[in-house]
C-alpha atoms as a PDB file:
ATOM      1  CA  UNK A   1      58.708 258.077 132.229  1.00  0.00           C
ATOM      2  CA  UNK A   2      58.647 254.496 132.484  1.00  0.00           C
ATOM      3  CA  UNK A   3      56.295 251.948 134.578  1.00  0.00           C
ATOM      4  CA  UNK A   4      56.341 248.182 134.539  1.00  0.00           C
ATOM      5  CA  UNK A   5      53.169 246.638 135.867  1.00  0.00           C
ATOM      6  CA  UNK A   6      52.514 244.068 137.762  1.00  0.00           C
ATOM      7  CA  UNK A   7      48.975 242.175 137.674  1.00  0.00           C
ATOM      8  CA  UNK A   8      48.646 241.244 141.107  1.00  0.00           C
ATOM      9  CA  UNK A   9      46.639 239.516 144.277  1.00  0.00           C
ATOM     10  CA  UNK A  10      48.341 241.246 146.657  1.00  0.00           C
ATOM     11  CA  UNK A  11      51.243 243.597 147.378  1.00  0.00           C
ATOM     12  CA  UNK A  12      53.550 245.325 149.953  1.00  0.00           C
ATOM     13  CA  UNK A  13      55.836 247.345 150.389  1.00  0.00           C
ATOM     14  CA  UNK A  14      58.111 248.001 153.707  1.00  0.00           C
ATOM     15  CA  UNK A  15      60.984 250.308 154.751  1.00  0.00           C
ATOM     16  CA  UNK A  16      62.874 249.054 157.997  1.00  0.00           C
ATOM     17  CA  UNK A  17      60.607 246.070 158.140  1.00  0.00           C
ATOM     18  CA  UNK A  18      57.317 248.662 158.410  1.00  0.00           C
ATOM     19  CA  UNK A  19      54.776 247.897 155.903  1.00  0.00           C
ATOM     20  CA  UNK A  20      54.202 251.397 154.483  1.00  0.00           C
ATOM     21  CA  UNK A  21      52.073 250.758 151.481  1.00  0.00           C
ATOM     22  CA  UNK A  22      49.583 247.299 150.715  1.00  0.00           C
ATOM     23  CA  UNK A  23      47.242 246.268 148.064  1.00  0.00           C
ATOM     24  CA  UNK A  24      44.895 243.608 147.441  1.00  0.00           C
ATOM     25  CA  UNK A  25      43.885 242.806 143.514  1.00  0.00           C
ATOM     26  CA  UNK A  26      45.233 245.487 141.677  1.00  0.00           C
ATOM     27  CA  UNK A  27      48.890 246.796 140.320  1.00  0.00           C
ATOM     28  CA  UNK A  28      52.014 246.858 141.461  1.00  0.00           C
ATOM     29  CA  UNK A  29      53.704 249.934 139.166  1.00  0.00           C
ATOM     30  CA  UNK A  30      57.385 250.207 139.508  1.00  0.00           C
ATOM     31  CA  UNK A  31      57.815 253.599 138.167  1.00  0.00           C
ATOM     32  CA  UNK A  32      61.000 255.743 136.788  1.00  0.00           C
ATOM     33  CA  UNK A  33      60.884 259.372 136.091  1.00  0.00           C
ATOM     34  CA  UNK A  34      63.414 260.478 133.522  1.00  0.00           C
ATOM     35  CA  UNK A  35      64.677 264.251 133.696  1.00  0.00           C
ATOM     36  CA  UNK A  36      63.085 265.668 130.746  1.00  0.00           C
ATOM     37  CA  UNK A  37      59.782 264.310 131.839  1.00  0.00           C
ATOM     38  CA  UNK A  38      57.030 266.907 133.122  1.00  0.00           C
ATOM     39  CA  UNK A  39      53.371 266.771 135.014  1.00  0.00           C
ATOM     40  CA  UNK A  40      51.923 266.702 131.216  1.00  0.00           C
ATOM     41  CA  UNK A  41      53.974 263.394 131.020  1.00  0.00           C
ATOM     42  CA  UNK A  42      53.197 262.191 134.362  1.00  0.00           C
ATOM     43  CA  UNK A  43      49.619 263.059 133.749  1.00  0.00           C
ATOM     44  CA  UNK A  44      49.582 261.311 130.596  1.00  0.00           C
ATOM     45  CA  UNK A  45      51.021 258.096 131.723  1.00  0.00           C
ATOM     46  CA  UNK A  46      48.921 257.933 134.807  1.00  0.00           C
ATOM     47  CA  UNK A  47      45.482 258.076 132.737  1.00  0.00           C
ATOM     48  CA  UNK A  48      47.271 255.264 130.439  1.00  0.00           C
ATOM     49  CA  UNK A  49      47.351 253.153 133.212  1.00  0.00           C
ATOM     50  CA  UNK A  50      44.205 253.971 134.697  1.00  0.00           C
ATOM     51  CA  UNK A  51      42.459 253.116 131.272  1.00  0.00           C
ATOM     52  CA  UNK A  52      44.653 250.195 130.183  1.00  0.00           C
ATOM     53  CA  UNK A  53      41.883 246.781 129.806  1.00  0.00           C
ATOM     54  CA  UNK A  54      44.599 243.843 131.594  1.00  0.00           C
ATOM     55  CA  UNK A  55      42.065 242.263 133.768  1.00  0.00           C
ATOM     56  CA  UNK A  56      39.745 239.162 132.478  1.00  0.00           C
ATOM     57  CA  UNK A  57      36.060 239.553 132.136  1.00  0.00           C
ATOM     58  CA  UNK A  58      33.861 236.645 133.078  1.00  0.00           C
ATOM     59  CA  UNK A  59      35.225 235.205 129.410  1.00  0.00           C
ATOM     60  CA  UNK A  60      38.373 235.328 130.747  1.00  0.00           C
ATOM     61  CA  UNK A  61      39.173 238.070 127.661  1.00  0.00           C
ATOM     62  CA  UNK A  62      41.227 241.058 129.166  1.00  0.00           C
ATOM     63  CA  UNK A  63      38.430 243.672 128.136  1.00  0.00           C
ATOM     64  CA  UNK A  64      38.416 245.665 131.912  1.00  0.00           C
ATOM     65  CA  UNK A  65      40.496 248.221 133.684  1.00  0.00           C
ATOM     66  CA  UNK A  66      41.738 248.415 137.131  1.00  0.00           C
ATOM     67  CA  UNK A  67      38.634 250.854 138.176  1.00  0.00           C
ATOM     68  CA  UNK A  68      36.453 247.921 136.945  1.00  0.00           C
ATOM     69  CA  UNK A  69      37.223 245.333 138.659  1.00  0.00           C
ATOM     70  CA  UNK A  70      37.802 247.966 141.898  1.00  0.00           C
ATOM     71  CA  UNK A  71      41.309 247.431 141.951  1.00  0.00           C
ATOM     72  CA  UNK A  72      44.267 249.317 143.936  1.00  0.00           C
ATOM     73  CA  UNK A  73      47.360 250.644 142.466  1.00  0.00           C
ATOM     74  CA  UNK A  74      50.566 250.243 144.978  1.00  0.00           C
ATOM     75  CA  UNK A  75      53.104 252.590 142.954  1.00  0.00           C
ATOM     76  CA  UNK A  76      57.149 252.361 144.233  1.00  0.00           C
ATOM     77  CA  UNK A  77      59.351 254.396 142.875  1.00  0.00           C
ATOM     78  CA  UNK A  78      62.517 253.114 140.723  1.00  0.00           C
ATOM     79  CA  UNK A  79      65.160 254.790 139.275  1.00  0.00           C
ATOM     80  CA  UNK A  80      66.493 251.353 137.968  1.00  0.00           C
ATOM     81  CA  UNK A  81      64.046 251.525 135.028  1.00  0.00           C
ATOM     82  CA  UNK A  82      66.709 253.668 133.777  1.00  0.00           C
ATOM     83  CA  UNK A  83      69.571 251.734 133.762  1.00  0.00           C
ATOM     84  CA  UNK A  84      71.909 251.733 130.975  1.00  0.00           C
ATOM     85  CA  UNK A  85      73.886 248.631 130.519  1.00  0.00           C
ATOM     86  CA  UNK A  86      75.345 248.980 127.186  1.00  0.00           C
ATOM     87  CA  UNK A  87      78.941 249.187 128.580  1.00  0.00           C
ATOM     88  CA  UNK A  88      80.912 247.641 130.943  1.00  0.00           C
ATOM     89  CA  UNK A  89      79.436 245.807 133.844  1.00  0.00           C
ATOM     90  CA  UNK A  90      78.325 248.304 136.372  1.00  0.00           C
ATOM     91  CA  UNK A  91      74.848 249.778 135.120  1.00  0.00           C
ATOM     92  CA  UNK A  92      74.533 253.154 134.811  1.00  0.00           C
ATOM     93  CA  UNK A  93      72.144 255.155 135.866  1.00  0.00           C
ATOM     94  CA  UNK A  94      72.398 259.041 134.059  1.00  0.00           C
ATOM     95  CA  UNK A  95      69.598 258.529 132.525  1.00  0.00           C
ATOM     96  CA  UNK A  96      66.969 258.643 135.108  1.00  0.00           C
ATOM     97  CA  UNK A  97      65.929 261.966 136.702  1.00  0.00           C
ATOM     98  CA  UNK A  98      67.455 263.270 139.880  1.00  0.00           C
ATOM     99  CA  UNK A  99      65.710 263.031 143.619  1.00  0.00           C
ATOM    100  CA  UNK A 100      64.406 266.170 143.481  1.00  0.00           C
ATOM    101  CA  UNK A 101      62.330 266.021 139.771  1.00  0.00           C
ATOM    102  CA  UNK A 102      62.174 262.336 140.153  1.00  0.00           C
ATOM    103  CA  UNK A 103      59.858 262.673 143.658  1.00  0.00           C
ATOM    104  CA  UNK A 104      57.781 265.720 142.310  1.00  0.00           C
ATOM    105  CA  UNK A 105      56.903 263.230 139.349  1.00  0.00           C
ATOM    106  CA  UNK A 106      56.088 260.520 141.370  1.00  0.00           C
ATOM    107  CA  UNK A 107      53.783 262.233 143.535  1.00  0.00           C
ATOM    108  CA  UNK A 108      51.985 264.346 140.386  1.00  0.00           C
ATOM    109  CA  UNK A 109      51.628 260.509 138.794  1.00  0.00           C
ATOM    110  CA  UNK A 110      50.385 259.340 142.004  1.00  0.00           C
ATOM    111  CA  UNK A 111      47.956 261.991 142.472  1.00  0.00           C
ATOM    112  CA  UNK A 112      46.730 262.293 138.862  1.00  0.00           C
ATOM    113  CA  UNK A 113      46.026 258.178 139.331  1.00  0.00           C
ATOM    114  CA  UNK A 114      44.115 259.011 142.337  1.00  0.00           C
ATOM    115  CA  UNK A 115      42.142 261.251 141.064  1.00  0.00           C
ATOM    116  CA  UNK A 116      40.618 258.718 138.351  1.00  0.00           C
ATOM    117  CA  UNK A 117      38.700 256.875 141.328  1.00  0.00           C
ATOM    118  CA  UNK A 118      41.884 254.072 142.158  1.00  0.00           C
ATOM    119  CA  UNK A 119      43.108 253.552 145.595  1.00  0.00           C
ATOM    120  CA  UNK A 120      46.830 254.558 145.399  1.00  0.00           C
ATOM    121  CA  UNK A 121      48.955 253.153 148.255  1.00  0.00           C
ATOM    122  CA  UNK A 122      52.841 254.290 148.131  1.00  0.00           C
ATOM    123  CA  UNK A 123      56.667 253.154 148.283  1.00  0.00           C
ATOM    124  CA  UNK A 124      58.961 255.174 150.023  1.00  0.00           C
ATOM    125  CA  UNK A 125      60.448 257.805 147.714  1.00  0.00           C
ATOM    126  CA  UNK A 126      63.958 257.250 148.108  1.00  0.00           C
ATOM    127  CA  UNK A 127      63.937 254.642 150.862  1.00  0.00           C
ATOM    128  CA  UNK A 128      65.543 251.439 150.557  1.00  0.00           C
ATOM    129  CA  UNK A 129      62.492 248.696 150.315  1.00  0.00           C
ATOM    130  CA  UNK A 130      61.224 245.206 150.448  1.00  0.00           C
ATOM    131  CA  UNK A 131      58.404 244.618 147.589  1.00  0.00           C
ATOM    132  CA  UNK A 132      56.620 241.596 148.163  1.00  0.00           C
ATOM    133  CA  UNK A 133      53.988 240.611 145.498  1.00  0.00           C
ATOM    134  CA  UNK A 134      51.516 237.788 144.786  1.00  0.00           C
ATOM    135  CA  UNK A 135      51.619 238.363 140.522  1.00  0.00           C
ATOM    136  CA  UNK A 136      48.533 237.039 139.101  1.00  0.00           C
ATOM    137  CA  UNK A 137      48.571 235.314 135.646  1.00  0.00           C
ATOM    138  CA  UNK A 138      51.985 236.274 135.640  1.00  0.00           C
ATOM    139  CA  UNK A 139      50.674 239.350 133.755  1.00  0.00           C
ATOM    140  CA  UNK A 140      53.301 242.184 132.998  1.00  0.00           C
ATOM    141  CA  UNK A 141      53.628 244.976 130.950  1.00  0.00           C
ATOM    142  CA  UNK A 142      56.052 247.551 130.405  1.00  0.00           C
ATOM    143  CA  UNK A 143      55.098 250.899 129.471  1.00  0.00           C
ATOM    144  CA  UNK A 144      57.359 253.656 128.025  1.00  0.00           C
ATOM    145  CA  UNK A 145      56.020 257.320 127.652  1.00  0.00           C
ATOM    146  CA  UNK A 146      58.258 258.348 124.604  1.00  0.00           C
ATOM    147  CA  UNK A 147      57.175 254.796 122.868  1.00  0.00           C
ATOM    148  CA  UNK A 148      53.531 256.001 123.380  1.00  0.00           C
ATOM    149  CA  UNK A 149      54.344 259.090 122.393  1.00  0.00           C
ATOM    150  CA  UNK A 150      53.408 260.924 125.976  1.00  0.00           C
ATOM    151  CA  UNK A 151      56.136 263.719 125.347  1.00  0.00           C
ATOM    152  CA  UNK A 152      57.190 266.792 127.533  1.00  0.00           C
ATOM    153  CA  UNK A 153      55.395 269.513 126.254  1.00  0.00           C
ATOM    154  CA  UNK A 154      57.556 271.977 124.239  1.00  0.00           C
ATOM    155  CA  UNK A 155      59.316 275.139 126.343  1.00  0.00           C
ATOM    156  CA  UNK A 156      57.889 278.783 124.597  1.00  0.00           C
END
């Protein structure tokens, strides 16, 4: 599973010009399920997140959370993360779960973020969208659950 995150002011998300998910200070998490990845994964990444210190203190140090400073989480889904451009032009895209483990994922990572006291607003699953972001700092960060070693768990 993958997430990039986005430090931000504010955030939205519409389908058909409908704003269907919006944040104030928080994180916009663009998030990509790959098909090997499970709820333990999901799980895993989500309390990453929730625990992660990006925000400034009153030093300016980035020594809080999101639940500390009573931030939101706006998560969208995207299959993109997944995009293999090592040949040709066209990316390609095999590497990224399909709709139906890729939107059960989503919504487990959603929930299990929930459930750690942020406000969770959501993208479409599937949907073609408009993301519209304020970033603030510009403060990113890409997160990988195999590079922080958030594996499946083993099949008995």
């Amino acid at each position: 599973m993958r997430a990039l995150l986005q430090r931000v002011t504010r955030a939205e998300v519409r389908v058909d010009a409908k704003s269907v998910g919006t944040i104030d200070r928080g994180l916009l998490i663009l998030l990509g399920v790959a098909p090997n990845d499970d709820e333990y994964v999901a799980s895993g990444l989500a309390a990453k997140v929730s625990g992660l210190r990006i925000f400034a203190d009153a030093d300016g140090l980035t020594n809080l959370a999101i639940g500390d400073v009573g931030g939101s989480a706006l998560v969208v889904s995207q299959f993109t993360l997944y995009a293999d451009t090592r040949r040709g032009r066209r990316p390609s895209f095999i590497g990224a779960a399909g709709p139906i483990v890729g939107e059960r994922l989503y919504e487990v990572f959603c929930e299990v973020l929930a459930t750690t006291g942020i406000p969770v607003a959501q993208g479409r699953f599937g949907a073609d969208m408009e993301v519209e972001l304020v970033n603030e700092g510009p403060f990113t960060v890409w997160l990988d659950s195999a590079e922080l070693g958030i594996d499946p768990r083993p099949t008995a």
